[in-house]
Structure formats: structure tokens, C-alpha cells
PDB file of N, CA and C in Angstrom:
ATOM      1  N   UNK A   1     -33.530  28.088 -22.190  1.00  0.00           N
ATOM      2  CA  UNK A   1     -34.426  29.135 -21.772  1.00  0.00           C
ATOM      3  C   UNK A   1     -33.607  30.255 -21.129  1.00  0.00           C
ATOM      4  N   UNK A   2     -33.884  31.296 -21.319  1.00  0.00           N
ATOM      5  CA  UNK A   2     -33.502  33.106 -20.665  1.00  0.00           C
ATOM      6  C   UNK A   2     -33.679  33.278 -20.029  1.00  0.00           C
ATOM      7  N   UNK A   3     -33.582  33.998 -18.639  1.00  0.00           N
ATOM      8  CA  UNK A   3     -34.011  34.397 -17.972  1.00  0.00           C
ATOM      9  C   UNK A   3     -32.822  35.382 -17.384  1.00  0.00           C
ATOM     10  N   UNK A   4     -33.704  36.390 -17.234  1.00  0.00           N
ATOM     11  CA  UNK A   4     -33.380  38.108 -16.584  1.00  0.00           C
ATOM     12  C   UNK A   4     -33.613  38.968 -15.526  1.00  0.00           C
ATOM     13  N   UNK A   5     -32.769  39.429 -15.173  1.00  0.00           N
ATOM     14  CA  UNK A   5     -33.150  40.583 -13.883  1.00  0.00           C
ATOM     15  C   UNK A   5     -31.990  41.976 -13.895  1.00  0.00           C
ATOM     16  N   UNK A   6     -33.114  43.068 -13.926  1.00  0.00           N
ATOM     17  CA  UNK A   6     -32.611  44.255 -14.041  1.00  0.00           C
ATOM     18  C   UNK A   6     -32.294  45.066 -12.906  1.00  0.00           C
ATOM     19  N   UNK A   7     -31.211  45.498 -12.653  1.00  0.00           N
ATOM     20  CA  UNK A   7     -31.250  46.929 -11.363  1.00  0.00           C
ATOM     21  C   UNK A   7     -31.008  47.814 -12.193  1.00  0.00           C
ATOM     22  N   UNK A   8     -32.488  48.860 -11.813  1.00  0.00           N
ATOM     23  CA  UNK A   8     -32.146  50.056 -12.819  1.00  0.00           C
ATOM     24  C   UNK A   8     -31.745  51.476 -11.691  1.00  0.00           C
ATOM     25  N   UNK A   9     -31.017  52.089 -11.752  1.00  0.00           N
ATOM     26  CA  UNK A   9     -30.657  53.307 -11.582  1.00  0.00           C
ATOM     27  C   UNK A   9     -29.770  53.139 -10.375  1.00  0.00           C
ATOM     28  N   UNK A  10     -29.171  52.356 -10.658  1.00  0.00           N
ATOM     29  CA  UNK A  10     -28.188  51.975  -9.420  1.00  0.00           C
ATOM     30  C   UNK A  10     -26.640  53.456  -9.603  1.00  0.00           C
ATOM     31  N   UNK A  11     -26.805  54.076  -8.477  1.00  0.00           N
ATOM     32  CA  UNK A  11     -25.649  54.988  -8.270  1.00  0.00           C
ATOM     33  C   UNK A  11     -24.501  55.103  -8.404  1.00  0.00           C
ATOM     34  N   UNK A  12     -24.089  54.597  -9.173  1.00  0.00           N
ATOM     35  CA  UNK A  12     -22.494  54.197 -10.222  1.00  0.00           C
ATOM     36  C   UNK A  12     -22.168  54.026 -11.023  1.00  0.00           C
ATOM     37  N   UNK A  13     -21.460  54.995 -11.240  1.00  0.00           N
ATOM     38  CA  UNK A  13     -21.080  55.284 -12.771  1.00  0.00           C
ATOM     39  C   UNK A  13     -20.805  54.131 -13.620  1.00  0.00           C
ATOM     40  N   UNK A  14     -21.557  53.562 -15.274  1.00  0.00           N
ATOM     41  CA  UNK A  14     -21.596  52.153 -15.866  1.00  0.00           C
ATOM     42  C   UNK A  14     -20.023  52.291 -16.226  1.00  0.00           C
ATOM     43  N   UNK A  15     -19.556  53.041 -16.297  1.00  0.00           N
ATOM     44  CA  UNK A  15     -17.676  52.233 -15.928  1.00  0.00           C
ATOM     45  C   UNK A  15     -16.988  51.439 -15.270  1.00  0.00           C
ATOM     46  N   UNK A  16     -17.673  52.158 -13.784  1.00  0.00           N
ATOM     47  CA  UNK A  16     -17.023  51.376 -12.779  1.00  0.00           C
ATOM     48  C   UNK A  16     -17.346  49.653 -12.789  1.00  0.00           C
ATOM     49  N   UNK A  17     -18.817  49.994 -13.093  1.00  0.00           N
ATOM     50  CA  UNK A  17     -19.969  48.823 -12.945  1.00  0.00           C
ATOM     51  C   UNK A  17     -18.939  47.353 -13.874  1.00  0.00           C
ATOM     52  N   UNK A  18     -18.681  47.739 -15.060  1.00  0.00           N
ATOM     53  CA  UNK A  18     -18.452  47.383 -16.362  1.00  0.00           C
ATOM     54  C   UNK A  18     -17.117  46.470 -15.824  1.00  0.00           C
ATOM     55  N   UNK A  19     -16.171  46.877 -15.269  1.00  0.00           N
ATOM     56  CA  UNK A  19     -15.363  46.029 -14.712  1.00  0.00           C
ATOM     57  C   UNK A  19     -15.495  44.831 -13.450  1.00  0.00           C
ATOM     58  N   UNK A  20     -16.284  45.129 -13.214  1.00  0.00           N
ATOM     59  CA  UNK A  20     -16.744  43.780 -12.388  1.00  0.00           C
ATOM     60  C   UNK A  20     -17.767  42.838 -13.325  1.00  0.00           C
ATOM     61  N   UNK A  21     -18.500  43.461 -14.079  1.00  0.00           N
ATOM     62  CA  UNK A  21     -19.609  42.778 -14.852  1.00  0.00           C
ATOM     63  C   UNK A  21     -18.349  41.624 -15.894  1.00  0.00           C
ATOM     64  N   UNK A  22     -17.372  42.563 -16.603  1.00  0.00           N
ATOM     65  CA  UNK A  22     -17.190  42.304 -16.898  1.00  0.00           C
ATOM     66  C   UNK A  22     -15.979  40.434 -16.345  1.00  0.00           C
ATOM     67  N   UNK A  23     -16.256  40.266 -15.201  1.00  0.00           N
ATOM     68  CA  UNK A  23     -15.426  39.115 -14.367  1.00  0.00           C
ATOM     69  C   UNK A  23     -16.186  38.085 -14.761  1.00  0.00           C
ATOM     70  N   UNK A  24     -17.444  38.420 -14.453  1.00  0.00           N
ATOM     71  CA  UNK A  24     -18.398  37.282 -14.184  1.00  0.00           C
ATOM     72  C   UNK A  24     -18.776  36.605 -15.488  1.00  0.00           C
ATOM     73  N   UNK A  25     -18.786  37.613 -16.404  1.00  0.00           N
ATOM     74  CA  UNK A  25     -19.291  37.142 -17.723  1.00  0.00           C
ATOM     75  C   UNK A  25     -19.151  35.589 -18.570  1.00  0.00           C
ATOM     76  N   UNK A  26     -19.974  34.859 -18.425  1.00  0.00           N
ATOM     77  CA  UNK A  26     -19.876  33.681 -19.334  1.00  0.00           C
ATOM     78  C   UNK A  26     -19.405  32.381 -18.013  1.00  0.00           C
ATOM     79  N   UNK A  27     -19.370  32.767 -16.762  1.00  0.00           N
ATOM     80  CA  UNK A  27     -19.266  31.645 -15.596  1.00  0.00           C
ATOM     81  C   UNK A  27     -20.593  31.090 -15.843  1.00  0.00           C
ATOM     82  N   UNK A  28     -20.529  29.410 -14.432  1.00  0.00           N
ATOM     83  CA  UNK A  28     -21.701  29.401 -14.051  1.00  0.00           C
ATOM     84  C   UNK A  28     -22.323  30.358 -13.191  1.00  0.00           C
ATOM     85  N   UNK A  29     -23.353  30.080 -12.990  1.00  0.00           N
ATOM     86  CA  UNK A  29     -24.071  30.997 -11.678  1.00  0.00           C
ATOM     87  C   UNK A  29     -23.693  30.862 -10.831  1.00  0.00           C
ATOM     88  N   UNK A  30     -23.527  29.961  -9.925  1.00  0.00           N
ATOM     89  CA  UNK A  30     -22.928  29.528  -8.690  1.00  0.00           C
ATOM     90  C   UNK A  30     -21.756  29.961  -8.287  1.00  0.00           C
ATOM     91  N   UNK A  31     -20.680  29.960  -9.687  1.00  0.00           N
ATOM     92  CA  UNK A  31     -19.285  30.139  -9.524  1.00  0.00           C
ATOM     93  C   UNK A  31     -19.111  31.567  -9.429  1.00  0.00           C
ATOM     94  N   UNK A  32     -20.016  32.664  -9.879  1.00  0.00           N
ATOM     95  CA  UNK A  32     -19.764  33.822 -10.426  1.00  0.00           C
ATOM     96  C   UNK A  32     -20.330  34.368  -9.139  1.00  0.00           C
ATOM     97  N   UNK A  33     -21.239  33.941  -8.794  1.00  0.00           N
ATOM     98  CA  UNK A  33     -22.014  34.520  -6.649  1.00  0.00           C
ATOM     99  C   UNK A  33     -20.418  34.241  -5.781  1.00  0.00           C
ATOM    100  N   UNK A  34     -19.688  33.313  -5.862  1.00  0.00           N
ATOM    101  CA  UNK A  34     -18.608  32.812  -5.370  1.00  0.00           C
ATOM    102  C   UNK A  34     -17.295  33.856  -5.912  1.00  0.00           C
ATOM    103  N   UNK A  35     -17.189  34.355  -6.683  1.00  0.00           N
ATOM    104  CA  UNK A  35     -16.144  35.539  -7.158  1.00  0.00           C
ATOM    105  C   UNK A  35     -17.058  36.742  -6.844  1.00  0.00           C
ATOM    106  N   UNK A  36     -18.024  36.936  -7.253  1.00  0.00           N
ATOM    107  CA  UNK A  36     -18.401  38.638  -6.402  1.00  0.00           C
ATOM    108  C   UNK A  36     -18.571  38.356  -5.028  1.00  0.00           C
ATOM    109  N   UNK A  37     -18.373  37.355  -4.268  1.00  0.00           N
ATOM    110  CA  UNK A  37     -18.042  37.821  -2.972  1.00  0.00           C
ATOM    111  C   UNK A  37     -16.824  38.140  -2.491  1.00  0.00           C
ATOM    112  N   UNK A  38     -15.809  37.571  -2.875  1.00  0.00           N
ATOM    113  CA  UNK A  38     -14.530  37.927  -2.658  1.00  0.00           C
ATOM    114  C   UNK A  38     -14.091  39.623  -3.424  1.00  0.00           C
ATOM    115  N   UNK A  39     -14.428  39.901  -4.579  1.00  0.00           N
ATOM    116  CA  UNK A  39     -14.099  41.291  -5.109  1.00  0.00           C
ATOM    117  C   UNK A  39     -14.450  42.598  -3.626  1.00  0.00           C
ATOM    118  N   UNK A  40     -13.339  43.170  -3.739  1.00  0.00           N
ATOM    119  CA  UNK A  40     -13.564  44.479  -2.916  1.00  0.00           C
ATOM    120  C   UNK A  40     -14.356  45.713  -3.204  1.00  0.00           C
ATOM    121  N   UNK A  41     -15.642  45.369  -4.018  1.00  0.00           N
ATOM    122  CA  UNK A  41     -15.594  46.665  -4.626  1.00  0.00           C
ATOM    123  C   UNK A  41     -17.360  47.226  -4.355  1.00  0.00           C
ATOM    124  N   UNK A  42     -18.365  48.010  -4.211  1.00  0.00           N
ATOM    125  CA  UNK A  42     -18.989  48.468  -4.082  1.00  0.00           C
ATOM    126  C   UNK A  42     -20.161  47.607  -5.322  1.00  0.00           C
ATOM    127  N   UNK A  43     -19.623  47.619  -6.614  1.00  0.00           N
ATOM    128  CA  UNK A  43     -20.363  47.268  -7.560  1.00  0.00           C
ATOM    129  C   UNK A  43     -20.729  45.792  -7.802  1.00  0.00           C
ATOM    130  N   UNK A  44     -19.873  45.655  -6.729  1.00  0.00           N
ATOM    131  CA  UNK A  44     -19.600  43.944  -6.933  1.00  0.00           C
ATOM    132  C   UNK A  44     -21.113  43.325  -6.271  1.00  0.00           C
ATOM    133  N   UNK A  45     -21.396  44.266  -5.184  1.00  0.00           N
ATOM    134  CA  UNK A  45     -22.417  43.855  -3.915  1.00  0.00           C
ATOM    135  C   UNK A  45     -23.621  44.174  -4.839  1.00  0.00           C
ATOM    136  N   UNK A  46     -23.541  45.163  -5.539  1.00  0.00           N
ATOM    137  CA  UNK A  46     -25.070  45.520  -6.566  1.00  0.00           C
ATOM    138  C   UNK A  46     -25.430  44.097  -7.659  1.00  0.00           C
ATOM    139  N   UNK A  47     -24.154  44.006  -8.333  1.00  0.00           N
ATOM    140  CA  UNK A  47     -23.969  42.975  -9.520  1.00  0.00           C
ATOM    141  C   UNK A  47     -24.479  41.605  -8.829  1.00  0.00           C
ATOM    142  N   UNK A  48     -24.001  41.011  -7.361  1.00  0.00           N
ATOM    143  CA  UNK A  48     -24.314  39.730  -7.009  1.00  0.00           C
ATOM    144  C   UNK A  48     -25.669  39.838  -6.643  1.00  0.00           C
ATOM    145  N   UNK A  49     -26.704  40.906  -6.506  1.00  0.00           N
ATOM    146  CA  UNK A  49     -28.183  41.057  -5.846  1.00  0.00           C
ATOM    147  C   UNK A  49     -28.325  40.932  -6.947  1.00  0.00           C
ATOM    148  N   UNK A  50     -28.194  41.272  -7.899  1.00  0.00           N
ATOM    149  CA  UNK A  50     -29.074  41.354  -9.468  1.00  0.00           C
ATOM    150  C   UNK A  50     -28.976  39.566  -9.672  1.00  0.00           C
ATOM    151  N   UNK A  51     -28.133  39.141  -9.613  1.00  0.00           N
ATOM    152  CA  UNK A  51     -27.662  38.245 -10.114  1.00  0.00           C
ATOM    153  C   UNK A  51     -28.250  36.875  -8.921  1.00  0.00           C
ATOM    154  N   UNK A  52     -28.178  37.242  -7.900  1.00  0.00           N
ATOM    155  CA  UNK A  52     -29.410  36.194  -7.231  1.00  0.00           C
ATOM    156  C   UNK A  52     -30.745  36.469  -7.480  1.00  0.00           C
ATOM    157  N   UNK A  53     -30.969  37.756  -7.900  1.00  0.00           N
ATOM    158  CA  UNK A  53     -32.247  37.888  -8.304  1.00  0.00           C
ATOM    159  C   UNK A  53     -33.143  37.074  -9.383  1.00  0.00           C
ATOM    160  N   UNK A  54     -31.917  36.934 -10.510  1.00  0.00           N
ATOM    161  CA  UNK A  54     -31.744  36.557 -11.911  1.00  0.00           C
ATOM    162  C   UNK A  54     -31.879  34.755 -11.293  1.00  0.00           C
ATOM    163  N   UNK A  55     -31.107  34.180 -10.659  1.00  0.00           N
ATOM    164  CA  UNK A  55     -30.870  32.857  -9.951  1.00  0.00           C
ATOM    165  C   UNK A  55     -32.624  32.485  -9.514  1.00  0.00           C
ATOM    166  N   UNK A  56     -32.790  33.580  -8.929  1.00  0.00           N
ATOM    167  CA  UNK A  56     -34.374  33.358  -7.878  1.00  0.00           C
ATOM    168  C   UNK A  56     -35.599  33.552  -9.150  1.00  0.00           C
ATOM    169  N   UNK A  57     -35.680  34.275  -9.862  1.00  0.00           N
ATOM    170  CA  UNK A  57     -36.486  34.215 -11.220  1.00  0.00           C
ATOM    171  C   UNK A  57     -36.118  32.533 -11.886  1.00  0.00           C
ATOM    172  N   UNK A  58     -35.180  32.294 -12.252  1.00  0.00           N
ATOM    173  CA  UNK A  58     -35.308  31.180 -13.088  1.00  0.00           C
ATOM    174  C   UNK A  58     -35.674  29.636 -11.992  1.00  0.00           C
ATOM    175  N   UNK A  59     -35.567  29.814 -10.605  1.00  0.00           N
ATOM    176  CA  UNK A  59     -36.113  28.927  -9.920  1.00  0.00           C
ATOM    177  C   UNK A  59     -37.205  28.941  -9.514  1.00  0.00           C
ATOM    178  N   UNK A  60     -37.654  29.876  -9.628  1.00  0.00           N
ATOM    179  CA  UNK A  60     -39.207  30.054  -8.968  1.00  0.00           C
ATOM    180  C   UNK A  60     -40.195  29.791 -10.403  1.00  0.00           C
ATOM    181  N   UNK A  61     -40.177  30.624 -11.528  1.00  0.00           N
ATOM    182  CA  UNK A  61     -40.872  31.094 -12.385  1.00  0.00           C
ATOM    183  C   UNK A  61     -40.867  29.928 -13.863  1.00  0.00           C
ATOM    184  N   UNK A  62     -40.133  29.738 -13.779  1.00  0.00           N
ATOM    185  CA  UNK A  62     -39.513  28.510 -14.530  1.00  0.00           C
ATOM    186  C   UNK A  62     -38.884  27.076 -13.612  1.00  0.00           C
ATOM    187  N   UNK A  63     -38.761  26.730 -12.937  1.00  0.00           N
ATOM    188  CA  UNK A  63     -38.256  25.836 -12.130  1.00  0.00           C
ATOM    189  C   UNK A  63     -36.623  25.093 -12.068  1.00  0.00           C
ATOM    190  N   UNK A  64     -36.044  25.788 -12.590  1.00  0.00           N
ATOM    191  CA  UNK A  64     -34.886  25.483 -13.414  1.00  0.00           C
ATOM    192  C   UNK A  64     -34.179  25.256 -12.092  1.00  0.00           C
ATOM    193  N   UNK A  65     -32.839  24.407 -12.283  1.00  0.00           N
ATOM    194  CA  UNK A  65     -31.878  24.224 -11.209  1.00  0.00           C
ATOM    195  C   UNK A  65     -30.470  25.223 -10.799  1.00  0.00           C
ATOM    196  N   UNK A  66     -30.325  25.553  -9.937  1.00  0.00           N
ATOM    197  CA  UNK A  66     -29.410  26.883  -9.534  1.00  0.00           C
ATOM    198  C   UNK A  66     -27.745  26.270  -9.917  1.00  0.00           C
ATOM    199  N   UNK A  67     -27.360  24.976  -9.944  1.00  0.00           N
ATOM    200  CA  UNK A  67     -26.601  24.611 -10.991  1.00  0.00           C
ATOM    201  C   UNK A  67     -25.943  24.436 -12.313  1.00  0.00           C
ATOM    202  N   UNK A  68     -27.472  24.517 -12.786  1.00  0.00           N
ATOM    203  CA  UNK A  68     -27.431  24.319 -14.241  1.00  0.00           C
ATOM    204  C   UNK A  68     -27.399  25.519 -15.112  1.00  0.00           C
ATOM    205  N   UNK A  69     -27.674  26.929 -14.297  1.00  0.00           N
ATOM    206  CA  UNK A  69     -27.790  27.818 -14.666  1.00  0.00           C
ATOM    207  C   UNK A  69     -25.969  28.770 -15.274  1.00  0.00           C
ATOM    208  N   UNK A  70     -26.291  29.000 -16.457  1.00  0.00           N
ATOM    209  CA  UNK A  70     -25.025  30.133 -16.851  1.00  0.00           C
ATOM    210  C   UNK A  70     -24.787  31.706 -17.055  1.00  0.00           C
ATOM    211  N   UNK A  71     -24.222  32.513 -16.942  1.00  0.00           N
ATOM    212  CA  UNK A  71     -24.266  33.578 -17.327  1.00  0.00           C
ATOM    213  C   UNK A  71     -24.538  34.388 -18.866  1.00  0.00           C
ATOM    214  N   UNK A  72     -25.189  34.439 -19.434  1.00  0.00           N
ATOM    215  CA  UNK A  72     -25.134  34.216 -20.909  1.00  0.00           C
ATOM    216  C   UNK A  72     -24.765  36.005 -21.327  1.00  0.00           C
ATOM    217  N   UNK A  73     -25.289  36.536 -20.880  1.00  0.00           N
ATOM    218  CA  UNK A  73     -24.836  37.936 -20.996  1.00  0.00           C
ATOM    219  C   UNK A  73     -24.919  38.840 -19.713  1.00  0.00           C
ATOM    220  N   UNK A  74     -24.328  39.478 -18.975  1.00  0.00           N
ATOM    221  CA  UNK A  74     -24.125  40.446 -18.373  1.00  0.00           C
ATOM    222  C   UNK A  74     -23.495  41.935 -18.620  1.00  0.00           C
ATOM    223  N   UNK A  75     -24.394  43.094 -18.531  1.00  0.00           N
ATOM    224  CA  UNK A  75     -23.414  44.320 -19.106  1.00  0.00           C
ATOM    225  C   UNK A  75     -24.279  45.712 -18.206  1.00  0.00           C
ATOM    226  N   UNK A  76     -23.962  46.529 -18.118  1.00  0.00           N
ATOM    227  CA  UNK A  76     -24.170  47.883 -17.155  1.00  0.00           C
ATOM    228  C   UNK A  76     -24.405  49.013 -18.648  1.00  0.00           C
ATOM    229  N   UNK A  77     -25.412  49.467 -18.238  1.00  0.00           N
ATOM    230  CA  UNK A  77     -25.713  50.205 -19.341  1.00  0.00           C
ATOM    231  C   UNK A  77     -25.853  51.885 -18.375  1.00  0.00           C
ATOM    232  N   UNK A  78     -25.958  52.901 -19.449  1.00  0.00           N
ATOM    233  CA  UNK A  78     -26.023  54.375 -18.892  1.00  0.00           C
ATOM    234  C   UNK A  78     -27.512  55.002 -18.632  1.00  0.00           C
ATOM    235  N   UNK A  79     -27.471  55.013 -17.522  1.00  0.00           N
ATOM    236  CA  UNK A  79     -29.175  56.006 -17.299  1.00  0.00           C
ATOM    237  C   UNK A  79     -29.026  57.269 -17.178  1.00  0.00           C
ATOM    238  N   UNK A  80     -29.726  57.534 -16.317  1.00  0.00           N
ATOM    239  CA  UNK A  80     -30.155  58.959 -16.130  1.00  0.00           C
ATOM    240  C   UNK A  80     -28.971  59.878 -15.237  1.00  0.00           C
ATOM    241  N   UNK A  81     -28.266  61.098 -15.741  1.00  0.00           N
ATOM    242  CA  UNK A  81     -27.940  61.438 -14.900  1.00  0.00           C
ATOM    243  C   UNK A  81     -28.049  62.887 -13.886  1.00  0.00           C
ATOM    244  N   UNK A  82     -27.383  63.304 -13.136  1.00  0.00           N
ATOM    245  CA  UNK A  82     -27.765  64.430 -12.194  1.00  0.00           C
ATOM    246  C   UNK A  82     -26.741  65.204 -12.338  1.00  0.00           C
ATOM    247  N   UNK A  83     -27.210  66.480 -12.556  1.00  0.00           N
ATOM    248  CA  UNK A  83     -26.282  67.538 -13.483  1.00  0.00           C
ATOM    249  C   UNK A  83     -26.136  68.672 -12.140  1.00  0.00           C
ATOM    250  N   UNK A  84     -25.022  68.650 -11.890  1.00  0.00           N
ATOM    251  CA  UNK A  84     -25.161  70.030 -10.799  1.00  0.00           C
ATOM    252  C   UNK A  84     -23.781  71.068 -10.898  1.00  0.00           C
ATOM    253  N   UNK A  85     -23.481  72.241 -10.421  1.00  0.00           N
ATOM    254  CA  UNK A  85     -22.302  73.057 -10.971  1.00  0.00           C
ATOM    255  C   UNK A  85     -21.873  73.276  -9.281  1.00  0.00           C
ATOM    256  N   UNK A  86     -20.625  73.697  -9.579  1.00  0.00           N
ATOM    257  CA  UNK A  86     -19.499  73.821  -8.536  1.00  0.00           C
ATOM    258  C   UNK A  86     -18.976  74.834  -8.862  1.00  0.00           C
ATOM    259  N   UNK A  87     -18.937  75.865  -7.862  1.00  0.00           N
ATOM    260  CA  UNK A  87     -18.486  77.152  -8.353  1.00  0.00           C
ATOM    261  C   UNK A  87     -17.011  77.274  -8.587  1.00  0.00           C
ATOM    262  N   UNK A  88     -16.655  78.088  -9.342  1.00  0.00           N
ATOM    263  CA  UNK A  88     -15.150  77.917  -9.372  1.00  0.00           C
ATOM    264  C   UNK A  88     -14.965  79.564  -9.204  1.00  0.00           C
ATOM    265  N   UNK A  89     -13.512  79.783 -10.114  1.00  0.00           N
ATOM    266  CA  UNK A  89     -12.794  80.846  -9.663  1.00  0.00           C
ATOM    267  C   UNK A  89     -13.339  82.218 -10.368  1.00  0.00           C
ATOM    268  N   UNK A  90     -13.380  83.389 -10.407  1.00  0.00           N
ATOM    269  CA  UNK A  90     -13.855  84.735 -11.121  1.00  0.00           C
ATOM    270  C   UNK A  90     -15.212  84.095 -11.364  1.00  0.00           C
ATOM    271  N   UNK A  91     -15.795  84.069 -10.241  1.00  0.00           N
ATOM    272  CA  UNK A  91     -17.579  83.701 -10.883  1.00  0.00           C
ATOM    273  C   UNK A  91     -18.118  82.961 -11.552  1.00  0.00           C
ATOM    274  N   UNK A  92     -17.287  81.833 -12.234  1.00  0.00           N
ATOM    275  CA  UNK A  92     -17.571  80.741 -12.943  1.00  0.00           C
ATOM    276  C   UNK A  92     -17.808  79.662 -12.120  1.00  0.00           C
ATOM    277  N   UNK A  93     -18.350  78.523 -13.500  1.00  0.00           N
ATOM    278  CA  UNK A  93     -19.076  77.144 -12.717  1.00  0.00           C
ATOM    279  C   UNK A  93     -18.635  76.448 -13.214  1.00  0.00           C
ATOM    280  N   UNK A  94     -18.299  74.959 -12.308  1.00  0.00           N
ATOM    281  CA  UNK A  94     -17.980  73.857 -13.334  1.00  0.00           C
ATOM    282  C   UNK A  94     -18.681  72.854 -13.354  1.00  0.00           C
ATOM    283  N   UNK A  95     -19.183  72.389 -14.557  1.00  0.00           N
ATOM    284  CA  UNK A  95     -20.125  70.939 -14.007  1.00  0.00           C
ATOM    285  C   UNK A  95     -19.595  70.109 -13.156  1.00  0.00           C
ATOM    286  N   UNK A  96     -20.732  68.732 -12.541  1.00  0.00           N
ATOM    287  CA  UNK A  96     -20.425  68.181 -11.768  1.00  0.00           C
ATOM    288  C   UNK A  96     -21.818  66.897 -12.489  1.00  0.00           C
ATOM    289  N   UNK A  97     -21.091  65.860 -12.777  1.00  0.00           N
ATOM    290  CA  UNK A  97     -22.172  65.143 -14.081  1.00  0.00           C
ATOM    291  C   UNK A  97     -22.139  63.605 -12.557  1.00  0.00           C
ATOM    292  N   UNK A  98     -23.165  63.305 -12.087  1.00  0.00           N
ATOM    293  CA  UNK A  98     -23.213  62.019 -11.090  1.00  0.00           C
ATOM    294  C   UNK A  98     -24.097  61.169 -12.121  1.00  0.00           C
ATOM    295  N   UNK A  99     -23.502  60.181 -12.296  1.00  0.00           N
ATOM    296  CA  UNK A  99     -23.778  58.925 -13.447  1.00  0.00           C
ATOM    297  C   UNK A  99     -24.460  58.274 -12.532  1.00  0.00           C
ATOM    298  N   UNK A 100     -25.813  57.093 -13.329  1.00  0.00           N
ATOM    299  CA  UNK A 100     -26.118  56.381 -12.950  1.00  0.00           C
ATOM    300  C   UNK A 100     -26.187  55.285 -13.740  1.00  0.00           C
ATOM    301  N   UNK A 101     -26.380  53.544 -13.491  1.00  0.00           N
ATOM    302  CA  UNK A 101     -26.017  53.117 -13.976  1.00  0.00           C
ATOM    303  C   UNK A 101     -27.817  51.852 -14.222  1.00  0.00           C
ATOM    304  N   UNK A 102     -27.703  50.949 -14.940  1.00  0.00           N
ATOM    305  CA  UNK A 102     -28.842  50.236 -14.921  1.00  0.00           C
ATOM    306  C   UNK A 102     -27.474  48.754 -15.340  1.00  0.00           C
ATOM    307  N   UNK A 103     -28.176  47.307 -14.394  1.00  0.00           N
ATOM    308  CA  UNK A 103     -27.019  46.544 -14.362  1.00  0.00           C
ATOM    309  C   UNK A 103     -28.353  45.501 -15.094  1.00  0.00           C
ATOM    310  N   UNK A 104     -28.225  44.531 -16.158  1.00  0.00           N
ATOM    311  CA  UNK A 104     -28.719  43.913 -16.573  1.00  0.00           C
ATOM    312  C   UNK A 104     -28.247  42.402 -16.580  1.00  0.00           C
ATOM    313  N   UNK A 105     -28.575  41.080 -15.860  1.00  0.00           N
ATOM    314  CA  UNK A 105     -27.913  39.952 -16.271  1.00  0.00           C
ATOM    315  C   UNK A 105     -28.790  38.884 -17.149  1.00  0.00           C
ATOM    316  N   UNK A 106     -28.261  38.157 -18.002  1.00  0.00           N
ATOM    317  CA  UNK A 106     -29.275  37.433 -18.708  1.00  0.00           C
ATOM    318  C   UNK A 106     -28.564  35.892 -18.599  1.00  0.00           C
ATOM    319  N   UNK A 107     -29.874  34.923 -17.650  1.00  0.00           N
ATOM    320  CA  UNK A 107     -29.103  33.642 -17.258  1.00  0.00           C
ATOM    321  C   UNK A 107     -29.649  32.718 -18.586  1.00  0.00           C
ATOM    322  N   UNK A 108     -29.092  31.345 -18.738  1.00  0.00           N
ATOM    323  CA  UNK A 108     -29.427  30.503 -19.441  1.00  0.00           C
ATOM    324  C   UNK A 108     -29.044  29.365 -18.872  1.00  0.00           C
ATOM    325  N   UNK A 109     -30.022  28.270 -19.639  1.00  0.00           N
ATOM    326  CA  UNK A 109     -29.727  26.881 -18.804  1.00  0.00           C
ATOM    327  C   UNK A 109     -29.098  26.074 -19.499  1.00  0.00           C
ATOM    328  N   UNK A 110     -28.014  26.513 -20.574  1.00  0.00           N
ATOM    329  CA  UNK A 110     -27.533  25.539 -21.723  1.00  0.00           C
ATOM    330  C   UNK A 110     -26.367  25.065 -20.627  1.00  0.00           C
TER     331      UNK A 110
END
């Protein structure tokens, strides 16, 4: 059985996101809450809320065991972003593009 939990519009660019997602990918659950706590990184703290979230859905809603559970897919996809200009030199502008990101994990109990 699947089970999912989304953070959508989380404030970081899906690059940054993408390298931490990409750590956890294919652990157990347990083990992978246990490596995003140690990572230093901002995205890491977004990725492990999604991801107890994802833990707390398949125990509550399904009854499944927080052991048995795996990572089956994890990935940071591109949302919406906020477009603003920065003035530059002889009267010109330069964009200024602030990414946002949507973090998706998908657990399984194989």
C-alpha cells in the first residue's frame, strides 16, 4: 500500500530541495528521519516534516507500522514563482526570479 504527503509551496528553490531528497531516497522511514536530522541544511527540516507527515498518514489512516514503512519515491518539484526587478546601471532592470518548491514523499509498506 502508498501512502503520501505533500508540502506545497515551500520557499526553496527545487534544486536545493533535490539534493537532500535526493539522500533519503529508497531508505527505511525510520532510517531516513535519522539522516535528515543530522544534515545541516534548511531543506532537510522541510523534507523530515513532510516525511513524518507521510509516517503519521500511513499510521493513522491505514494502520500500518512506522517500521515497516519505506521510502518508495521522494522528489521536489517546481511551483510558482515571484518575479521582481533590481535596478541596475543606466536605468535598467534585472530580474530577480524567487523559486518555490512543492516536496512530495510517497511511503510503501513492501
Amino acid at each position: 500500500m502508498e501512502v503520501q504527503a505533500i508540502l506545497k509551496n515551500f520557499r526553496m528553490s527545487p534544486q536545493k530541495v533535490r539534493e537532500v531528497v535526493r539522500q533519503v531516497q529508497g531508505l527505511p522511514a525510520v532510517q531516513a528521519l535519522a539522516v535528515l536530522q543530522v544534515v545541516p541544511r534548511k531543506s532537510a527540516r522541510a523534507v523530515a516534516k513532510t516525511l513524518e507527515s507521510a509516517i503519521a498518514n500511513a499510521e493513522h489512516n491505514h494502520g500500518l507500522k512506522r517500521e515497516a514503512l519505506m521510502i518508495k519515491y521522494a522528489f521536489a518539484q517546481t511551483a510558482g514563482q515571484f518575479k521582481r526587478f533590481q535596478p541596475k546601471a543606466r536605468g535598467s532592470a534585472g530580474p530577480i526570479i524567487k523559486r518555490n518548491s512543492h516536496i512530495k514523499i510517497v511511503l510503501s509498506d513492501n
